[in-house]
N, C-alpha and C. Protein backbone atom coordinates (compact mmCIF):
# COMPACT_ATOMS: atom_id res chain seq x y z
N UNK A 1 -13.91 -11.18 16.48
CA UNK A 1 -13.36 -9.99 15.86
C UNK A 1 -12.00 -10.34 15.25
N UNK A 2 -11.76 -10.09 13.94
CA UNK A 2 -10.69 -10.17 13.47
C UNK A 2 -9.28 -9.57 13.62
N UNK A 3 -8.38 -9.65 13.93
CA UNK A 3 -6.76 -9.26 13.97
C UNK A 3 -6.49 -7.82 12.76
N UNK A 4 -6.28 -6.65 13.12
CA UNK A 4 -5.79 -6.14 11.81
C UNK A 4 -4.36 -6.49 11.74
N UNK A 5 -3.60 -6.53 10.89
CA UNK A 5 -2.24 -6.64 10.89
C UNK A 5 -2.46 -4.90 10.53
N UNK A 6 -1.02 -4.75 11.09
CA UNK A 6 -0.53 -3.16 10.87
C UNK A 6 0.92 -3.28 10.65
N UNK A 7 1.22 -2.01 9.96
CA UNK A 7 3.25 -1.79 9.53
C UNK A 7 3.18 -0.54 9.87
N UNK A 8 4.41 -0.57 9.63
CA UNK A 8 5.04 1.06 10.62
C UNK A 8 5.97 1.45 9.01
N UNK A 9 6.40 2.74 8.88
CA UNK A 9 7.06 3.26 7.69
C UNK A 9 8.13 2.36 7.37
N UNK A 10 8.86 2.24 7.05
CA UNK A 10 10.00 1.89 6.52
C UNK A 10 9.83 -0.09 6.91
N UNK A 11 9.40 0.00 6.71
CA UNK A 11 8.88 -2.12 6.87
C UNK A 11 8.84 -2.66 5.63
N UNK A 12 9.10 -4.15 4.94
CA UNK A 12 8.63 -4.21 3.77
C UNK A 12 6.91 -4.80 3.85
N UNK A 13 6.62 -4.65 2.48
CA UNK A 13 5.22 -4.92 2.19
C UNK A 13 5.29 -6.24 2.30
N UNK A 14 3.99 -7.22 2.65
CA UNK A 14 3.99 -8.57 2.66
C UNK A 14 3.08 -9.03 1.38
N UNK A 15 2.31 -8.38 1.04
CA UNK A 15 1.62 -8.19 -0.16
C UNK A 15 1.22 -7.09 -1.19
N UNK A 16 1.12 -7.28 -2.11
CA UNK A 16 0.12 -6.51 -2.88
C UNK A 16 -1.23 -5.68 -2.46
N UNK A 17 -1.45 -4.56 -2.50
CA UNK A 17 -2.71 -4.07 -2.38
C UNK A 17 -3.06 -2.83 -1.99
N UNK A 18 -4.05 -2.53 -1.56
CA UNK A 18 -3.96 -0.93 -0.77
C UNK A 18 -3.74 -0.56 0.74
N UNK A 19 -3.12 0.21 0.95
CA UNK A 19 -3.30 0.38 2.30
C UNK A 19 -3.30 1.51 2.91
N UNK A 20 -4.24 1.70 4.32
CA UNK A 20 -4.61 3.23 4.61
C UNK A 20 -3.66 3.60 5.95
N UNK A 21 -3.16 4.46 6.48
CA UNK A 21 -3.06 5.26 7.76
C UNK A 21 -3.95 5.20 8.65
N UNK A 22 -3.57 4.94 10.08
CA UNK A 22 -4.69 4.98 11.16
C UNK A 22 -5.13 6.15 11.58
N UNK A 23 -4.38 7.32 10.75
CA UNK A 23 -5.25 8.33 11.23
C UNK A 23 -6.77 9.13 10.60
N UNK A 24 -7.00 10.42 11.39
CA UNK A 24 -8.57 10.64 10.46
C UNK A 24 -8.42 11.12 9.57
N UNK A 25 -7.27 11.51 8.83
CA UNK A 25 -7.17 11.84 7.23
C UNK A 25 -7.21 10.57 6.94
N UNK A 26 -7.02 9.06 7.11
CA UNK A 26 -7.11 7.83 5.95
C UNK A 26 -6.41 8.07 4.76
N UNK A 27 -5.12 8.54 4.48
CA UNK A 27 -3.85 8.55 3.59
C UNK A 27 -3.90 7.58 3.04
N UNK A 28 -3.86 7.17 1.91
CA UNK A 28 -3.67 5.82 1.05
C UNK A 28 -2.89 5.67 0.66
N UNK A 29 -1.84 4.07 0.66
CA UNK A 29 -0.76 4.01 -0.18
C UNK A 29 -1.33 2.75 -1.45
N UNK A 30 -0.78 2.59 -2.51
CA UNK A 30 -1.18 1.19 -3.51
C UNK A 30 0.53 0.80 -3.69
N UNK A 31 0.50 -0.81 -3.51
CA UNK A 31 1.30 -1.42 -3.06
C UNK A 31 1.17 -2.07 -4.60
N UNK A 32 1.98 -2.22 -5.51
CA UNK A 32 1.68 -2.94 -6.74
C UNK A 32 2.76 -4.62 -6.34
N UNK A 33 3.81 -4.47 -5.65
CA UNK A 33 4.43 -5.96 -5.73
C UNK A 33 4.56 -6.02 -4.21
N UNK A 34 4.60 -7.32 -3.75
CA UNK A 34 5.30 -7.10 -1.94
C UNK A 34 6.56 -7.20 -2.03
N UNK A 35 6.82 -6.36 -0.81
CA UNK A 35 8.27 -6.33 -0.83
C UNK A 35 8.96 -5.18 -0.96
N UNK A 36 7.94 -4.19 -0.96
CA UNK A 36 8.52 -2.24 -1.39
C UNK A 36 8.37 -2.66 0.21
N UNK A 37 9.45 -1.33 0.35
CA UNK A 37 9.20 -0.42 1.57
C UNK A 37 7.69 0.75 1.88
N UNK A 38 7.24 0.03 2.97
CA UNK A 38 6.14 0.73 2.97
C UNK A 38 6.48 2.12 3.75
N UNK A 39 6.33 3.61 2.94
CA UNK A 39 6.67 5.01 2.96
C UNK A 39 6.56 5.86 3.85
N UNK A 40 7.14 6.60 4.29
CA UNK A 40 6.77 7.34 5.60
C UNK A 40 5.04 8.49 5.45
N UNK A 41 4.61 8.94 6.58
CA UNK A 41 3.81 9.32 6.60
C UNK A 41 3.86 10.67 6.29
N UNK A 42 2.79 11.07 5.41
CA UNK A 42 2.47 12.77 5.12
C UNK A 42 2.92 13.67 5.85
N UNK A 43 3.51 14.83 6.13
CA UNK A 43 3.96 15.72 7.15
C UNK A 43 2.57 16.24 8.36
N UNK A 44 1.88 15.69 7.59
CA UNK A 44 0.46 16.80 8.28
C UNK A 44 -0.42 15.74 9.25
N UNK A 45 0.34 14.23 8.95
CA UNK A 45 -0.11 12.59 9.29
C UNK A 45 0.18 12.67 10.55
N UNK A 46 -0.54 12.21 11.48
CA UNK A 46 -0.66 12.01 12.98
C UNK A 46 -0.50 10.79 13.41
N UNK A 47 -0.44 9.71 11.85
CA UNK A 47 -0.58 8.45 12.22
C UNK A 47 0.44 7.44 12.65
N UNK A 48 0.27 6.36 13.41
CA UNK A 48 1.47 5.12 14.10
C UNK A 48 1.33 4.09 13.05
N UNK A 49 0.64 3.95 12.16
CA UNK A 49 0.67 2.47 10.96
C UNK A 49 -0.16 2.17 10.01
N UNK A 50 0.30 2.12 8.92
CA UNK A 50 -0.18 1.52 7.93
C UNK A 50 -0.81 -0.04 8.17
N UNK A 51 -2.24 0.06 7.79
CA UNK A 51 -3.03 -1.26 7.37
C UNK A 51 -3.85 -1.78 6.25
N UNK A 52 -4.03 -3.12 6.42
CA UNK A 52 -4.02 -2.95 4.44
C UNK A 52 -5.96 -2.91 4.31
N UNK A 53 -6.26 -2.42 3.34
CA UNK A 53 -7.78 -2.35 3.41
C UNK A 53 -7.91 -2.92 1.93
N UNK A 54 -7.52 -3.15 0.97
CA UNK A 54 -7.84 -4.36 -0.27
C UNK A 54 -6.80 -4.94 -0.71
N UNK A 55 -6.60 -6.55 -0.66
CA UNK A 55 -5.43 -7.09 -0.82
C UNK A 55 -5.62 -7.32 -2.38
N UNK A 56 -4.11 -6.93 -3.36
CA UNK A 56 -3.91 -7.39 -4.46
C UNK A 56 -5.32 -6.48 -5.44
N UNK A 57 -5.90 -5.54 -5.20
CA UNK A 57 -6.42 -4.73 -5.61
C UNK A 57 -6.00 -3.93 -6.69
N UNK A 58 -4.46 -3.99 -7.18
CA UNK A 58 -3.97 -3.73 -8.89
C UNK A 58 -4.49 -4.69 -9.68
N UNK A 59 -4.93 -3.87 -10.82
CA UNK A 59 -5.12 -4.64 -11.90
C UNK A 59 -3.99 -5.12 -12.73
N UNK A 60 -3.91 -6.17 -13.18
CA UNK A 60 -2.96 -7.02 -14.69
C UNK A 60 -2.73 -5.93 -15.47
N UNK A 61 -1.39 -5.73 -15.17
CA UNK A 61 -1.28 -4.48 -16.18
C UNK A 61 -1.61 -4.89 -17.98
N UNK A 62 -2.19 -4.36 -18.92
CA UNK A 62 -2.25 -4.37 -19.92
C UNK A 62 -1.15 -5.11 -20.65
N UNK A 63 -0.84 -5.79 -21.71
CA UNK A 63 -0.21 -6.32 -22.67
C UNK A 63 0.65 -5.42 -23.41
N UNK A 64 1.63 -5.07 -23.54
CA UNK A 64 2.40 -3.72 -24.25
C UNK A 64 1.66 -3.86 -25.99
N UNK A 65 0.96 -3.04 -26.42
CA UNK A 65 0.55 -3.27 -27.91
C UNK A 65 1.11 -2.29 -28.58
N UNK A 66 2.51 -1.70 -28.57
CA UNK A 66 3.13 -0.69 -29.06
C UNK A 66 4.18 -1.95 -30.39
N UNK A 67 3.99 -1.60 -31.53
CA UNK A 67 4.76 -2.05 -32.21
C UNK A 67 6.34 -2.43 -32.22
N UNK A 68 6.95 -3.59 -32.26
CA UNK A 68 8.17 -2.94 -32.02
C UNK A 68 9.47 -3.05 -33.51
N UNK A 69 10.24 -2.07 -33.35
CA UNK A 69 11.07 -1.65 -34.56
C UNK A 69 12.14 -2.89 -34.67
């Protein structure tokens, strides 16, 4: 059986990706760089930690194709 890693609010991110709440609402946060502070929980959240459920799961943001002056 595998290890989950888990974070608690105010921790930084170690990666990129998504991550859910251990509680039975499953709250989602999307992590676009590591290194944010991962956010406190919903008021209505019962939960002790954030874990990550798809690593690096942002897409390449687009190419800016706006002309420039």
């Amino acid at each position: 059986m595998a290890v989950v890693e888990t974070h608690t609010p105010g921790t930084y991110t170690p990666r990129a990706g998504l991550y859910e709440c251990d509680c039975a609402g499953r709250h989602r946060w999307q992590i676009d760089l590591a290194g944010h502070l991962f956010p406190p929980f919903p008021p209505d959240c019962s939960a002790g930690s954030w874990r990550e459920t798809e690593t690096g799961s942002m897409p390449s943001p687009a190419p800016d194709s706006s002309p420039q002056a």
